[in-house]
C-alpha atoms as a PDB file:
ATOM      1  CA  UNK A   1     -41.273 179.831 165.335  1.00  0.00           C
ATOM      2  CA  UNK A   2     -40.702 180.482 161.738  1.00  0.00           C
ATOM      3  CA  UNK A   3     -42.445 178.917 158.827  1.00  0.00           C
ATOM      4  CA  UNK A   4     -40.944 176.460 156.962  1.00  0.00           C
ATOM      5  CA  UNK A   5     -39.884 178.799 154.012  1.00  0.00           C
ATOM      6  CA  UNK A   6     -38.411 181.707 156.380  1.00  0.00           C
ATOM      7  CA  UNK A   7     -35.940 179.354 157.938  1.00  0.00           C
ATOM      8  CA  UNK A   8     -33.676 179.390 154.734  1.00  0.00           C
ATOM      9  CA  UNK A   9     -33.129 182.933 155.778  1.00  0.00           C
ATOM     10  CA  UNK A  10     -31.606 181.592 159.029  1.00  0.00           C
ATOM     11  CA  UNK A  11     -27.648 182.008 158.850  1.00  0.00           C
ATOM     12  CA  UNK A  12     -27.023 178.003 159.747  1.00  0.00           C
ATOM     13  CA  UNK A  13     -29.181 177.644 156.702  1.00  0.00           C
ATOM     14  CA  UNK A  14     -28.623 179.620 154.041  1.00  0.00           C
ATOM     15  CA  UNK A  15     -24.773 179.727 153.921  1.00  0.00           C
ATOM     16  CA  UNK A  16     -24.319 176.083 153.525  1.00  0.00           C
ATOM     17  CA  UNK A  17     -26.815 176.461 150.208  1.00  0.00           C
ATOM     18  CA  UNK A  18     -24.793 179.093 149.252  1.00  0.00           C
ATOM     19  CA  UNK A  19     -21.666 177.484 149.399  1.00  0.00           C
ATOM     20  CA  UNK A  20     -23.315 175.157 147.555  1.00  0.00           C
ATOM     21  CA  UNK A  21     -23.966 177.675 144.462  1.00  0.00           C
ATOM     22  CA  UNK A  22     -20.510 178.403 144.675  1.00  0.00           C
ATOM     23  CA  UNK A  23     -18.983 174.715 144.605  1.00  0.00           C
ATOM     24  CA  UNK A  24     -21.050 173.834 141.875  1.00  0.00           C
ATOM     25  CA  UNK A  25     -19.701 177.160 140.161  1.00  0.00           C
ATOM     26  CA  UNK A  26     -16.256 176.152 140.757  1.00  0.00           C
ATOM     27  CA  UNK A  27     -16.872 173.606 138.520  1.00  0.00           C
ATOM     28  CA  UNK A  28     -17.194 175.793 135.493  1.00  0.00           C
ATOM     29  CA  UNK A  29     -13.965 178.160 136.298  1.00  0.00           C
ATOM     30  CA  UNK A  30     -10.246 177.313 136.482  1.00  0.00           C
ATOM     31  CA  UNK A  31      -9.314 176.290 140.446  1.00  0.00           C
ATOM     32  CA  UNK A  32      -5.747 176.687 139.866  1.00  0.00           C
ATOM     33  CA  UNK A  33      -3.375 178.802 137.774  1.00  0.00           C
ATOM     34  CA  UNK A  34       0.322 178.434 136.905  1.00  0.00           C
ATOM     35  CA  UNK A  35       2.322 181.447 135.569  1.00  0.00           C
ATOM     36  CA  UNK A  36       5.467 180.946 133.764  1.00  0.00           C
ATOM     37  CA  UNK A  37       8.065 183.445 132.514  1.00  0.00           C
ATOM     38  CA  UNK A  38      11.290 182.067 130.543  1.00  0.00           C
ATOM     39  CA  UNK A  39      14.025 183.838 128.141  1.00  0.00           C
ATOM     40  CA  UNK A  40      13.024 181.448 125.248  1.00  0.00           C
ATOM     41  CA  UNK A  41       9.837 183.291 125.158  1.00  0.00           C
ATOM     42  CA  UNK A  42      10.179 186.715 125.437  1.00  0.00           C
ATOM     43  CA  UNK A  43       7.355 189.406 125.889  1.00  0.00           C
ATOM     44  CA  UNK A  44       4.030 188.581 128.100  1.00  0.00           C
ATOM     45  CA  UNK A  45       4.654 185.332 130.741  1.00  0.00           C
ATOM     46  CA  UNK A  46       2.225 182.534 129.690  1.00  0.00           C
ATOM     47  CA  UNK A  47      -0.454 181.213 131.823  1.00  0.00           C
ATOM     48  CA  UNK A  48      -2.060 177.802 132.208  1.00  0.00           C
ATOM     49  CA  UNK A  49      -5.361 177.295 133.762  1.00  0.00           C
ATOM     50  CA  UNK A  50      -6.580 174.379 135.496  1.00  0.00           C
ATOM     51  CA  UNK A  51      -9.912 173.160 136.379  1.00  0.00           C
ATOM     52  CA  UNK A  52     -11.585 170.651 138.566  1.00  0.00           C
ATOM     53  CA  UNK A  53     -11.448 167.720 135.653  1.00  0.00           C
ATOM     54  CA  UNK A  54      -8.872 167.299 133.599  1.00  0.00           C
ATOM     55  CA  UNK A  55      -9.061 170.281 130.945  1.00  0.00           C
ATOM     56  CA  UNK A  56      -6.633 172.871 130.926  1.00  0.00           C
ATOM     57  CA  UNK A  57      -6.823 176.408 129.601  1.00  0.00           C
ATOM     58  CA  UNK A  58      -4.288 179.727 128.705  1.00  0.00           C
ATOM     59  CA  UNK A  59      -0.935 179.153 127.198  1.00  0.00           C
ATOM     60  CA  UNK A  60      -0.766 175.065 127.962  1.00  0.00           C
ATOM     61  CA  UNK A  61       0.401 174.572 124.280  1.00  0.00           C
ATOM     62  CA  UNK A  62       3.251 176.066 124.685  1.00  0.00           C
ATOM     63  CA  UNK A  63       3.852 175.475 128.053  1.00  0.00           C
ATOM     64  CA  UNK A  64       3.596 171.675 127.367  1.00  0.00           C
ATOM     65  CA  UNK A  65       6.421 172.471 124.298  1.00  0.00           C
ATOM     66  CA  UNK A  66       8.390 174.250 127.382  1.00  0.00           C
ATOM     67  CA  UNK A  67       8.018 171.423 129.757  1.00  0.00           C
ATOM     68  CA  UNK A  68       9.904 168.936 127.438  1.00  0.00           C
ATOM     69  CA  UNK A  69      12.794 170.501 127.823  1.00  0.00           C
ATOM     70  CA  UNK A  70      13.329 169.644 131.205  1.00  0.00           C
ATOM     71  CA  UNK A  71      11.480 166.361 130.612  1.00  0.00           C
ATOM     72  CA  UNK A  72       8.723 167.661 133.014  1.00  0.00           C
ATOM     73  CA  UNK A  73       5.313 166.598 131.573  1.00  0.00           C
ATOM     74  CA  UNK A  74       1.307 166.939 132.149  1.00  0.00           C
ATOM     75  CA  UNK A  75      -0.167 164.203 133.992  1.00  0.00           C
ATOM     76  CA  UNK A  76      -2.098 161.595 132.490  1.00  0.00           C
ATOM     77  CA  UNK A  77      -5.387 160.967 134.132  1.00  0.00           C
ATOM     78  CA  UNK A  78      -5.844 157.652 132.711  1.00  0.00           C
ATOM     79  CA  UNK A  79      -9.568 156.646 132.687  1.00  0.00           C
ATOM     80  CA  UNK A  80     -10.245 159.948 130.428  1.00  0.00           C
ATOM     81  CA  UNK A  81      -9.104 161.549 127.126  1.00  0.00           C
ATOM     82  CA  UNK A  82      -8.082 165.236 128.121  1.00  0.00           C
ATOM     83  CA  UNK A  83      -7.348 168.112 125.982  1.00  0.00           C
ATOM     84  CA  UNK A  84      -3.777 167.470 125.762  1.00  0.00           C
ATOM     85  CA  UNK A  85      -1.294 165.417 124.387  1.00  0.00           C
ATOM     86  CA  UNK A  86       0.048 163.057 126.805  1.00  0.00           C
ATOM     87  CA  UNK A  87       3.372 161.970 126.920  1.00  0.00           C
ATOM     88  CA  UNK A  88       4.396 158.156 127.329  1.00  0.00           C
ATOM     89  CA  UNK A  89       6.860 158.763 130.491  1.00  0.00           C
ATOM     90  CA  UNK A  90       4.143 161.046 132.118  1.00  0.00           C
ATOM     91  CA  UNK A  91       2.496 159.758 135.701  1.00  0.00           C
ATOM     92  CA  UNK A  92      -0.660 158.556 136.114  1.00  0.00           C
ATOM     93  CA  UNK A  93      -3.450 160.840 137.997  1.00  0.00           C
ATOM     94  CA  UNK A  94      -6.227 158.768 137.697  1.00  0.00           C
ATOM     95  CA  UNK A  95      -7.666 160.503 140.720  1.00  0.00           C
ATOM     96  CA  UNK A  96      -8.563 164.080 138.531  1.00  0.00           C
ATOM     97  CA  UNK A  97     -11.628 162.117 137.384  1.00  0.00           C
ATOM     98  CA  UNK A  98     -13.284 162.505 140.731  1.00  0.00           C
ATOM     99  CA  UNK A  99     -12.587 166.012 141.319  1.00  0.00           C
ATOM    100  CA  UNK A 100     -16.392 167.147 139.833  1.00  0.00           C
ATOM    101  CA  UNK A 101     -17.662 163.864 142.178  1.00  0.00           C
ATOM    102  CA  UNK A 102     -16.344 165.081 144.967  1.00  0.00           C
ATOM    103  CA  UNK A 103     -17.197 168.912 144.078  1.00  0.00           C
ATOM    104  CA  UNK A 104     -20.730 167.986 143.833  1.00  0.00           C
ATOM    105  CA  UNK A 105     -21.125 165.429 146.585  1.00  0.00           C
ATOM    106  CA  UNK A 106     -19.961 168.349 149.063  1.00  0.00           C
ATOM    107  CA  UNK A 107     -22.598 170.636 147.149  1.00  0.00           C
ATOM    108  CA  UNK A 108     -25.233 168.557 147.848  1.00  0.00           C
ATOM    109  CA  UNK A 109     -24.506 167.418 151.252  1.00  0.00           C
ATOM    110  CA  UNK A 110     -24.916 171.601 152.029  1.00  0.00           C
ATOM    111  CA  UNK A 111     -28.278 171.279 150.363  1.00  0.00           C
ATOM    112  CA  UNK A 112     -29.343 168.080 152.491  1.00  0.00           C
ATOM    113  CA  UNK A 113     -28.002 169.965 155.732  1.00  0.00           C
ATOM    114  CA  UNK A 114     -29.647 173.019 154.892  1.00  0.00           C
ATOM    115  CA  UNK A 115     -33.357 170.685 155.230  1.00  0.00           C
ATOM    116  CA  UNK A 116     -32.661 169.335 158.344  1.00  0.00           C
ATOM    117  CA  UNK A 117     -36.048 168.917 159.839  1.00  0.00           C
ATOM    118  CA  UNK A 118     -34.723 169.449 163.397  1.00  0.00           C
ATOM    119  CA  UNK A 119     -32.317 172.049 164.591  1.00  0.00           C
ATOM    120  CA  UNK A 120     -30.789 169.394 166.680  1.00  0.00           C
ATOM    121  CA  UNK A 121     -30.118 167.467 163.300  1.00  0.00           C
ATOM    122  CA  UNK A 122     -29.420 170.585 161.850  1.00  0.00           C
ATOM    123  CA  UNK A 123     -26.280 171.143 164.454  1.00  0.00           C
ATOM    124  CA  UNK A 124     -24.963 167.665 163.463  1.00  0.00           C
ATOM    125  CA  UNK A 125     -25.178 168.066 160.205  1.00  0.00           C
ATOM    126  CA  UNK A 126     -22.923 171.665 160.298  1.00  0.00           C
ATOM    127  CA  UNK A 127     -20.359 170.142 162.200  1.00  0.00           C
ATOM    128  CA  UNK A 128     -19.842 167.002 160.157  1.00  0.00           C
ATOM    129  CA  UNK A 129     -20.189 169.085 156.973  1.00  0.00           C
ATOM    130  CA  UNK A 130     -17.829 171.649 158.182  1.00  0.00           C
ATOM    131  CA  UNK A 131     -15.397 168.950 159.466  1.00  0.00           C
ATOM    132  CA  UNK A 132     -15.702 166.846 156.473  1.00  0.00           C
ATOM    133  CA  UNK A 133     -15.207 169.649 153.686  1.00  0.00           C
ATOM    134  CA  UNK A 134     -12.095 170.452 155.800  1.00  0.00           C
ATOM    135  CA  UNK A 135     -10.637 167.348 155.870  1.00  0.00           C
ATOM    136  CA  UNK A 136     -11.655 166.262 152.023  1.00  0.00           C
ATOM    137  CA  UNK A 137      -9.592 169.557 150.786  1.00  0.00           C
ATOM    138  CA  UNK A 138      -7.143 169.753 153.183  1.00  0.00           C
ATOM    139  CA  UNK A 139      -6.696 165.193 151.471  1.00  0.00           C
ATOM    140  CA  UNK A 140      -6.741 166.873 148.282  1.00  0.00           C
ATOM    141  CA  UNK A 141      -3.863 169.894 148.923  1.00  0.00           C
ATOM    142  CA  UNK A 142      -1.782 166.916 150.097  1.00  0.00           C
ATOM    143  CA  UNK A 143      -2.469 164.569 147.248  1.00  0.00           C
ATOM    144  CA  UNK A 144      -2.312 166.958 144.838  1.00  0.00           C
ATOM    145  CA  UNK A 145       1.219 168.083 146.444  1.00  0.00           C
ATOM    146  CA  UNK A 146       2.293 164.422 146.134  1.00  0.00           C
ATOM    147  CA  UNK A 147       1.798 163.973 142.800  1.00  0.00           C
ATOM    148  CA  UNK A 148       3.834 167.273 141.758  1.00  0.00           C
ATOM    149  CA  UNK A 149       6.600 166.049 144.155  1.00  0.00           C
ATOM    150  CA  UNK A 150       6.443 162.612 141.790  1.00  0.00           C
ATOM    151  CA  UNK A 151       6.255 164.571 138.558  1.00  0.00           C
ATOM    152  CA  UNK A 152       9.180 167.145 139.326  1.00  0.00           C
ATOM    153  CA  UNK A 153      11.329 163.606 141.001  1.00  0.00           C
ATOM    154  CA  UNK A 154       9.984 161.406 137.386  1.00  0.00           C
ATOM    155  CA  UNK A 155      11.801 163.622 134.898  1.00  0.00           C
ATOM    156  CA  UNK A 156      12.401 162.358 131.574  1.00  0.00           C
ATOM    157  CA  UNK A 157      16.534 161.604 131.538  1.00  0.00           C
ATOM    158  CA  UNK A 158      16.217 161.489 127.808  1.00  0.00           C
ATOM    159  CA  UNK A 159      15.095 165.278 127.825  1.00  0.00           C
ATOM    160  CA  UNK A 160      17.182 167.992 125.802  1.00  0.00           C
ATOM    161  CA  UNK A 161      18.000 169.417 128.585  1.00  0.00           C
ATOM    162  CA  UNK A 162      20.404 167.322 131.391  1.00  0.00           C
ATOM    163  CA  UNK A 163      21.900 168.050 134.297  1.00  0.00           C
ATOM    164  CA  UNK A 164      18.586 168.873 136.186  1.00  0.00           C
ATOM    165  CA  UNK A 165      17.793 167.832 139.536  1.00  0.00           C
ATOM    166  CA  UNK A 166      14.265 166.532 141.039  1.00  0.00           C
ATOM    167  CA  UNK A 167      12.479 169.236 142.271  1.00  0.00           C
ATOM    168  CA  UNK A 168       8.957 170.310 143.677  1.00  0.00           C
ATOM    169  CA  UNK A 169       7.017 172.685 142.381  1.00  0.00           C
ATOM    170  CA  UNK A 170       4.672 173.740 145.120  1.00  0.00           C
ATOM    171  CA  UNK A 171       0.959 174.073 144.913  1.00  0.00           C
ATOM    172  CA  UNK A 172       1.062 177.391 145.994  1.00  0.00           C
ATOM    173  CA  UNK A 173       4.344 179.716 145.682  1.00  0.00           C
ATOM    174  CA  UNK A 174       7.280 180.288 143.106  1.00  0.00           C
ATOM    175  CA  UNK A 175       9.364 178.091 142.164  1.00  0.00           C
ATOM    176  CA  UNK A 176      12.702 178.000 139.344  1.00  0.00           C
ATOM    177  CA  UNK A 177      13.942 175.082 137.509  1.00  0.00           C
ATOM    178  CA  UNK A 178      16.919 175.899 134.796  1.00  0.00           C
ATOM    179  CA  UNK A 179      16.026 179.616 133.100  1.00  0.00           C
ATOM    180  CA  UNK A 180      12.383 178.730 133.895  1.00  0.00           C
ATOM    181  CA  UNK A 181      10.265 180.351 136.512  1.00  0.00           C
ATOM    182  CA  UNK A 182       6.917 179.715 138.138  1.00  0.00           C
ATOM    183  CA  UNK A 183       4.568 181.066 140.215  1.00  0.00           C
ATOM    184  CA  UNK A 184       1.509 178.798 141.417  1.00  0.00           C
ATOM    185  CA  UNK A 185      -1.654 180.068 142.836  1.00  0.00           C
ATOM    186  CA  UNK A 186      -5.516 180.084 142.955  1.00  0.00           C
ATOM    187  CA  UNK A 187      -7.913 180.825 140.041  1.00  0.00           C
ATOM    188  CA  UNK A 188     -11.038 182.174 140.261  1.00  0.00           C
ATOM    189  CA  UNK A 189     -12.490 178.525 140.941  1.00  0.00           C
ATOM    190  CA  UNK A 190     -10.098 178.490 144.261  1.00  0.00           C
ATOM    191  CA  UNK A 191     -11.031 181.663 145.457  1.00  0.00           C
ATOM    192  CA  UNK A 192     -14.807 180.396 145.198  1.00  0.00           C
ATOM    193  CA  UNK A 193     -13.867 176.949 147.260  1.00  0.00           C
ATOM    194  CA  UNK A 194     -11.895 178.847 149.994  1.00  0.00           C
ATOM    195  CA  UNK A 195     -15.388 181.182 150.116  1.00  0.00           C
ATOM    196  CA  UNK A 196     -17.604 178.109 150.630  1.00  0.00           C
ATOM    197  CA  UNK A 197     -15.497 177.059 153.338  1.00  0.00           C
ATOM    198  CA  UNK A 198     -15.651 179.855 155.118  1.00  0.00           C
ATOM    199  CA  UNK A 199     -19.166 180.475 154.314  1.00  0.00           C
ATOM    200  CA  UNK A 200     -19.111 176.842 155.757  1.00  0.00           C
ATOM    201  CA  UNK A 201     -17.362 177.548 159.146  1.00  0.00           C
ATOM    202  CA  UNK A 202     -19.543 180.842 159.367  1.00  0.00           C
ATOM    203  CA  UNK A 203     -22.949 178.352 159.392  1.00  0.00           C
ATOM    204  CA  UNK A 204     -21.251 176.291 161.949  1.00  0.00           C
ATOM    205  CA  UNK A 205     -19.959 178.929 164.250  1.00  0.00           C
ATOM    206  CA  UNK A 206     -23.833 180.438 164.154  1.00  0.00           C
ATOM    207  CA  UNK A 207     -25.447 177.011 164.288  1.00  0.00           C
ATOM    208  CA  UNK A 208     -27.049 177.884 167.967  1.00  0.00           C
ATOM    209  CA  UNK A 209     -28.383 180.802 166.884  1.00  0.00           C
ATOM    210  CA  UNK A 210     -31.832 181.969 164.512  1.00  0.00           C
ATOM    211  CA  UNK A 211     -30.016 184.938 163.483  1.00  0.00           C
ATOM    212  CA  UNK A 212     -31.012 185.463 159.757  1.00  0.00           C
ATOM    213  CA  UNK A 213     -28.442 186.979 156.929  1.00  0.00           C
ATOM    214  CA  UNK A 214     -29.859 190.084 157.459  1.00  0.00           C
ATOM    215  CA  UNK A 215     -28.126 189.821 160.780  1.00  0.00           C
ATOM    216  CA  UNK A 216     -24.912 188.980 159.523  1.00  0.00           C
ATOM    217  CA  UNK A 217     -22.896 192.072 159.102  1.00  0.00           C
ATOM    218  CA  UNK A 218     -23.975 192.751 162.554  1.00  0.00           C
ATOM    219  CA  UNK A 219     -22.552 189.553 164.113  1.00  0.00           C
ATOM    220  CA  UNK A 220     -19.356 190.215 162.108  1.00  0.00           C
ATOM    221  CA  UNK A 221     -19.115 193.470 163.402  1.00  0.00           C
ATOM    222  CA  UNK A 222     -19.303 191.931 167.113  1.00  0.00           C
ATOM    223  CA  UNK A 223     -15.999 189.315 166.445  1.00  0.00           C
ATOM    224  CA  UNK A 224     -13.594 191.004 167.132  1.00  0.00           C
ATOM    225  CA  UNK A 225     -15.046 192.891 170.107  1.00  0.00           C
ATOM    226  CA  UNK A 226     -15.755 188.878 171.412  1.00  0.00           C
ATOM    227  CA  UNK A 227     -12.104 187.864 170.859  1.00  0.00           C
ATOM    228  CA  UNK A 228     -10.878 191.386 172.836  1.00  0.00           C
ATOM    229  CA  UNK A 229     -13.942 190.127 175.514  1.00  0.00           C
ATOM    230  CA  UNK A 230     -12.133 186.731 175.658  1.00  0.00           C
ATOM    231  CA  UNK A 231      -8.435 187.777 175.844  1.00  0.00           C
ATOM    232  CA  UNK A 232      -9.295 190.081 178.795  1.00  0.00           C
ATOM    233  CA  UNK A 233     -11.186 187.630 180.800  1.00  0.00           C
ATOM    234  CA  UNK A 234      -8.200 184.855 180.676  1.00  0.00           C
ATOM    235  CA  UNK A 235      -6.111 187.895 181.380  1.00  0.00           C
ATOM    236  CA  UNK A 236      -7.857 188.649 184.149  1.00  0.00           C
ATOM    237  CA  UNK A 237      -8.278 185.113 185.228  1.00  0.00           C
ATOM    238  CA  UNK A 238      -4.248 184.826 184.919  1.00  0.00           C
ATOM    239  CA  UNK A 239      -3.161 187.689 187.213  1.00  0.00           C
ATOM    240  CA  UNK A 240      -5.873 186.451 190.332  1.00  0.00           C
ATOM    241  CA  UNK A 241      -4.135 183.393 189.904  1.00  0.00           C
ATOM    242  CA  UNK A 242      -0.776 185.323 190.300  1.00  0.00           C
ATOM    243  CA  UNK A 243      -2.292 187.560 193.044  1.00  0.00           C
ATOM    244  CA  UNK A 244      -3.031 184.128 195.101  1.00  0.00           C
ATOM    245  CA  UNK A 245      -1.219 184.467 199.189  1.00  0.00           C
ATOM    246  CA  UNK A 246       2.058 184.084 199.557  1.00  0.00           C
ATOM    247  CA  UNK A 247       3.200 180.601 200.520  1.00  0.00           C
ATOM    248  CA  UNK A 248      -0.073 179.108 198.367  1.00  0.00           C
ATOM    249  CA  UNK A 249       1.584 178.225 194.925  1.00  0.00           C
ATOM    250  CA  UNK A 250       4.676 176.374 197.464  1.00  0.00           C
ATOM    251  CA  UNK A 251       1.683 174.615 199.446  1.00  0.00           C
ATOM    252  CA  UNK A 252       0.065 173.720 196.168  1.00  0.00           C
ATOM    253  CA  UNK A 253       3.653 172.522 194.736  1.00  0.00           C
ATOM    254  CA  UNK A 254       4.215 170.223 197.340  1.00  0.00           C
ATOM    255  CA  UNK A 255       1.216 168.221 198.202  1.00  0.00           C
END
């Protein structure tokens, strides 16, 4: 049995505080970077940074001058002043306020799993976490989808530029609208969320086990060797079921 302090070493334990570190981290960073290239402005393309709450970073000056052209325009999260102008005609994403509540919510929750008292606790609490930070991210992708679905279908029909049709730019991928492209994809903030999940589904998947971090690299090393392990026994399991007398599979068919 290990004392009280030497359990945080413990794999179930320490990744979920670590994932922690890194939510809470993801607060500071941009989570979510657009890059833009059109002929209008010529040289370098110009990038626009997002974070958690609504502040943006990069080129979103002139990228907001860009976007009225197509009547496309930066949400307005509504219970907060952000640090951009917002337009009249854009849509309303009150929800951005709550991105740094739920952020640290999920932060915290690791840190209350991580001091379970009992490892039976301790297994309930990895597999609700693990579930739960799943789900809650998985609610946000969607939602946050949604809303640039109802941005790129809103457009201004009073924009300089007419003729354009609703479109959606997706969270993730390239996308073209007139002589404008885009390319969406994770900043460092992301790449730091996607870590604590896995970090997150690691704890879980070691959650019967006292193996400590130390022991990590080690277990890693032993996956794929367990999914080979697995494959071969249903294998295996498959062809004594095809290897079964002749006349058996008809018997079984017909009772």
């Amino acid at each position: 049995m290990r004392s009280s302090l030497a359990r945080f070493i413990e794999i179930r334990r320490a990744l979920p505080l670590l994932a922690a570190v890194l939510l809470i981290a993801a607060l500071l960073i941009p989570v979510w970077e657009i890059t833009l290239t059109a002929p209008q402005y010529p040289g370098d393309p110009m990038i626009i940074e997002l974070y958690v709450y609504p502040h943006l970073s990069g080129d979103f000056v002139e990228i907001q001058g860009l976007n009225k052209y197509a009547g496309f325009y930066f949400p307005d999260p509504v219970y907060v002043e952000p640090n951009y102008d917002v337009h009249e005609k854009a849509i309303d994403t009150p929800e951005w306020v709550l991105g740094p509540v739920v952020y640290l919510l999920l932060a915290l929750t690791g840190i209350f799993v991580s001091l379970a008292p009992t490892v039976r606790k301790l297994k309930m609490g990895l597999m609700a976490q693990f579930a739960g930070t799943t789900s809650v991210f998985l609610g946000m992708f969607v939602l946050i989808q949604y809303r640039l679905y109802q941005a790129g279908h809103t457009l201004d029909p009073d924009a300089p530029l007419r003729g354009i049709e609703g479109f959606t730019p997706p969270l993730l991928g390239s996308y073209e609208v007139a002589n404008i492209s885009g390319f969406a994809w994770f900043g460092p903030g992301g790449y730091m969320t996607i870590a604590a999940i896995g970090l997150l589904a690691i704890a879980y998947l070691a959650r019967d086990t006292e193996a400590t971090v130390l022991d990590l690299p080690a277990l890693l090393r032993t996956i794929p060797e367990t999914i080979r392990e697995r494959v071969t026994h249903r294998r295996q399991r498959g062809d004594h079921h095809d290897d079964r007398p002749n006349g058996t599979e008809d018997r079984e068919d017909h009772a």
